[in-house]
Protein backbone atom coordinates (compact mmCIF):
# COMPACT_ATOMS: atom_id res chain seq x y z
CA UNK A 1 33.91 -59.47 12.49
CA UNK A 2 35.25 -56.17 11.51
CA UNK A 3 34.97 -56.81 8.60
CA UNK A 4 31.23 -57.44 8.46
CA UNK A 5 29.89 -54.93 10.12
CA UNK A 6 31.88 -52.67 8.03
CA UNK A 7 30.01 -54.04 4.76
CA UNK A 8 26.87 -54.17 6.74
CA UNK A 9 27.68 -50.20 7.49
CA UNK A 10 28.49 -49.81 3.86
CA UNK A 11 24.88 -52.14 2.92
CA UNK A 12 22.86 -49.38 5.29
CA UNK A 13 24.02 -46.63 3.45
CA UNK A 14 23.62 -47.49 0.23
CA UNK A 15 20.00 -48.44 1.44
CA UNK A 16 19.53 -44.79 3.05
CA UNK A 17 20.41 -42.97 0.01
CA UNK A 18 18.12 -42.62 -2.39
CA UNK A 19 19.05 -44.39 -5.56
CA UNK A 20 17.71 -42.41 -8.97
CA UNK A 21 15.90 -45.55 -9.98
CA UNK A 22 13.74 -45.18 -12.99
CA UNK A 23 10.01 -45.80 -12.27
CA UNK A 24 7.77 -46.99 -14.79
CA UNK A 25 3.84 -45.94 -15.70
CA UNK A 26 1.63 -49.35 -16.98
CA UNK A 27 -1.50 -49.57 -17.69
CA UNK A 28 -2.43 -53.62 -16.45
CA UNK A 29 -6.67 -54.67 -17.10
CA UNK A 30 -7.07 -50.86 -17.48
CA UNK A 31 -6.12 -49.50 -14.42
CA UNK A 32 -2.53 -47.82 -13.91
CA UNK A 33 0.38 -49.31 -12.25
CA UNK A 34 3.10 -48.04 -10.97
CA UNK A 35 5.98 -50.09 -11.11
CA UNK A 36 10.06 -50.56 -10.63
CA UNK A 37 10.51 -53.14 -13.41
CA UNK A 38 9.77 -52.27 -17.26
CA UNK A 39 6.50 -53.81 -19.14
CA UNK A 40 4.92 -53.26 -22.40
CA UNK A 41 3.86 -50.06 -23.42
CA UNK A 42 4.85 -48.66 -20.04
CA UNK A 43 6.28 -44.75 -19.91
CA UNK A 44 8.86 -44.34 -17.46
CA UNK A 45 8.09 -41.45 -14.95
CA UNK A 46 11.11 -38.98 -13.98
CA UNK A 47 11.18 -38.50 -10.13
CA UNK A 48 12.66 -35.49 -8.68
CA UNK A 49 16.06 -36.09 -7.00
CA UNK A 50 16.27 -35.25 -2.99
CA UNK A 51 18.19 -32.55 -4.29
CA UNK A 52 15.94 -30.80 -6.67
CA UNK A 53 13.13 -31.37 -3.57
CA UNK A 54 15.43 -29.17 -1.83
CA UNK A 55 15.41 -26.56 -4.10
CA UNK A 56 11.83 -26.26 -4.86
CA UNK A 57 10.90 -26.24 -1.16
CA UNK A 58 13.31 -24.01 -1.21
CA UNK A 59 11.71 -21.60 -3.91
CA UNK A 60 8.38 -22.10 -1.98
CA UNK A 61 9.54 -21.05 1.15
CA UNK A 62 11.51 -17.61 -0.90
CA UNK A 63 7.99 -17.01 -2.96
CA UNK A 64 6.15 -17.53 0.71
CA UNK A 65 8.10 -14.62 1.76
CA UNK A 66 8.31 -12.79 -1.59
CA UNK A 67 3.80 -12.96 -1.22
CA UNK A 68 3.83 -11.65 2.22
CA UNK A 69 5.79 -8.85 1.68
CA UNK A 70 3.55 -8.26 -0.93
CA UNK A 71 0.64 -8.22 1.04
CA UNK A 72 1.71 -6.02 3.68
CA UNK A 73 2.88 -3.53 1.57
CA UNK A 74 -0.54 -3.90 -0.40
CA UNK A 75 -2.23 -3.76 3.38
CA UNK A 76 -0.22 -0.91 4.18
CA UNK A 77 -1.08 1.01 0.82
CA UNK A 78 -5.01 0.28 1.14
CA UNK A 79 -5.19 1.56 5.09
CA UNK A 80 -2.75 5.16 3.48
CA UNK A 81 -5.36 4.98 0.82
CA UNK A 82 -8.56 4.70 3.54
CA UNK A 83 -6.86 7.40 5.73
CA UNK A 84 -6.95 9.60 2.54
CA UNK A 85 -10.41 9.15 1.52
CA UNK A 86 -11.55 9.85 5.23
CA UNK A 87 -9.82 13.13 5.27
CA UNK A 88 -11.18 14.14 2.14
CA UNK A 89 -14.22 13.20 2.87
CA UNK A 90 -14.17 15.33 6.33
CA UNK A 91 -13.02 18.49 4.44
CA UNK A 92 -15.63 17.94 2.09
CA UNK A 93 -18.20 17.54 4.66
CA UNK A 94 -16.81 21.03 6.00
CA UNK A 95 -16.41 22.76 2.99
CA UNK A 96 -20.05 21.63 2.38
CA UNK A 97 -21.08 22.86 6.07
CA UNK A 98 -19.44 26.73 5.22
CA UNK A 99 -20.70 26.88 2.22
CA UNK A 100 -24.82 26.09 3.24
CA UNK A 101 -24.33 28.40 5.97
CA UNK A 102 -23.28 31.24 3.42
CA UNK A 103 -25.79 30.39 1.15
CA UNK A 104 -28.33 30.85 4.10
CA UNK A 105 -26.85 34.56 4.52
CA UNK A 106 -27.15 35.37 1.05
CA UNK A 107 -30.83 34.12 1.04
CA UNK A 108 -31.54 36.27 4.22
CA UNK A 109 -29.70 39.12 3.23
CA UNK A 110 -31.56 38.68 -0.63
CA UNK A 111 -34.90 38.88 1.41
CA UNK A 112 -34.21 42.02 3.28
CA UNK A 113 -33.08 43.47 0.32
CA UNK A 114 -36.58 42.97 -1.09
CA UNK A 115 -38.51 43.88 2.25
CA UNK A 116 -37.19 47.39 2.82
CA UNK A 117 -37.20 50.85 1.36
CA UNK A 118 -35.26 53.89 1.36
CA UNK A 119 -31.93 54.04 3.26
CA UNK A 120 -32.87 50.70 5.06
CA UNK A 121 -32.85 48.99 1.51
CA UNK A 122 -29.64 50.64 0.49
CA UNK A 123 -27.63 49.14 3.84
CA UNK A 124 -29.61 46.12 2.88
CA UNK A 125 -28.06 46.00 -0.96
CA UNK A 126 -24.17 46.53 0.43
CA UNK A 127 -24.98 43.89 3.11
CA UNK A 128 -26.46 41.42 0.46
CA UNK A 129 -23.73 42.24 -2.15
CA UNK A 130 -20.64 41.71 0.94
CA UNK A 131 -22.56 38.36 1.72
CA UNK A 132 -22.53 37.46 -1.94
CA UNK A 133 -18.62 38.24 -2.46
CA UNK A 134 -17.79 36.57 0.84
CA UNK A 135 -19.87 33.26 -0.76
CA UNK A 136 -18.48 33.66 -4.19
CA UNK A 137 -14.75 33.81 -2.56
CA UNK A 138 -15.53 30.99 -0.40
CA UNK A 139 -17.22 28.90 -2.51
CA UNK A 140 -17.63 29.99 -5.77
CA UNK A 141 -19.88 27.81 -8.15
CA UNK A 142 -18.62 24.85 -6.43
CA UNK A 143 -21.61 24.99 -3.22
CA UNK A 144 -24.50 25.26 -6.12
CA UNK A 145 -22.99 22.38 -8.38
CA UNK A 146 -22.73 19.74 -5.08
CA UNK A 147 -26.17 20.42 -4.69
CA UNK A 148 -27.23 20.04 -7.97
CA UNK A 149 -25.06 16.68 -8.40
CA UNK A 150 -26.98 15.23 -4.62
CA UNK A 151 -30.45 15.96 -6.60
């Protein structure tokens, strides 16, 4: 009795593993078969061993990984990348706020310059000219080209 259940043990697991058994392609009243015994013309078809299952799924799970990495750190890059663009964009938007309101000065102080006489237009010409360095050192050309670029 031993005896046979032993052999029956030894039956099982043969029957669990997975025997490499070749599998072959045919084509039968042209449609394809797949089939465990050979026939004419038929191709036999390699099938992965449980092993090399193990290591693909393997490599898909690492390259899984590998891809999310990757797209956090391309995440990561494009919200650095958005936070940069937003503060140069405010310091722009700034820059272009200082630089209309000197421009208005210069115009102001340009028109009084051409509306008075005498001593009043000579304090108007220093004014006008300390308006116009304080622009040119703020902004230089760069107020005038913006503007011309927004045309």
């Amino acid at each position: 009795m031993k005896r046979a259940a032993g052999r029956l043990l030894v039956l099982m697991m043969l029957g669990l593993a997975s025997p490499a058994w070749a599998v072959f392609k045919c084509n039968a009243d042209g449609r394809v078969v797949y089939t465990d015994t050979p026939c004419d013309g038929g191709k036999v078809i390699d099938t992965p061993s449980p092993s090399d299952a193990n290591a693909a799924n393997q490599a898909a799970a690492q390259e899984k990984r590998h891809l999310k990495t990757l797209e956090s750190t391309r995440r990561k890059r494009e919200a650095a990348d958005e936070r940069a663009m937003k503060k140069a964009s405010s310091a722009s938007a700034a820059r272009h706020k200082k630089c209309a309101a000197h421009a208005l000065r210069l115009k102001h102080a340009n028109e009084d310059v051409s509306r008075t006489t005498g001593i009043a237009n000579e304090r108007a010409r220093r004014k006008a000219q300390r308006v116009a360095e304080a622009y040119e050192a703020d902004c230089g050309r760069w107020y005038e080209r913006e503007m011309s670029m927004a045309r």
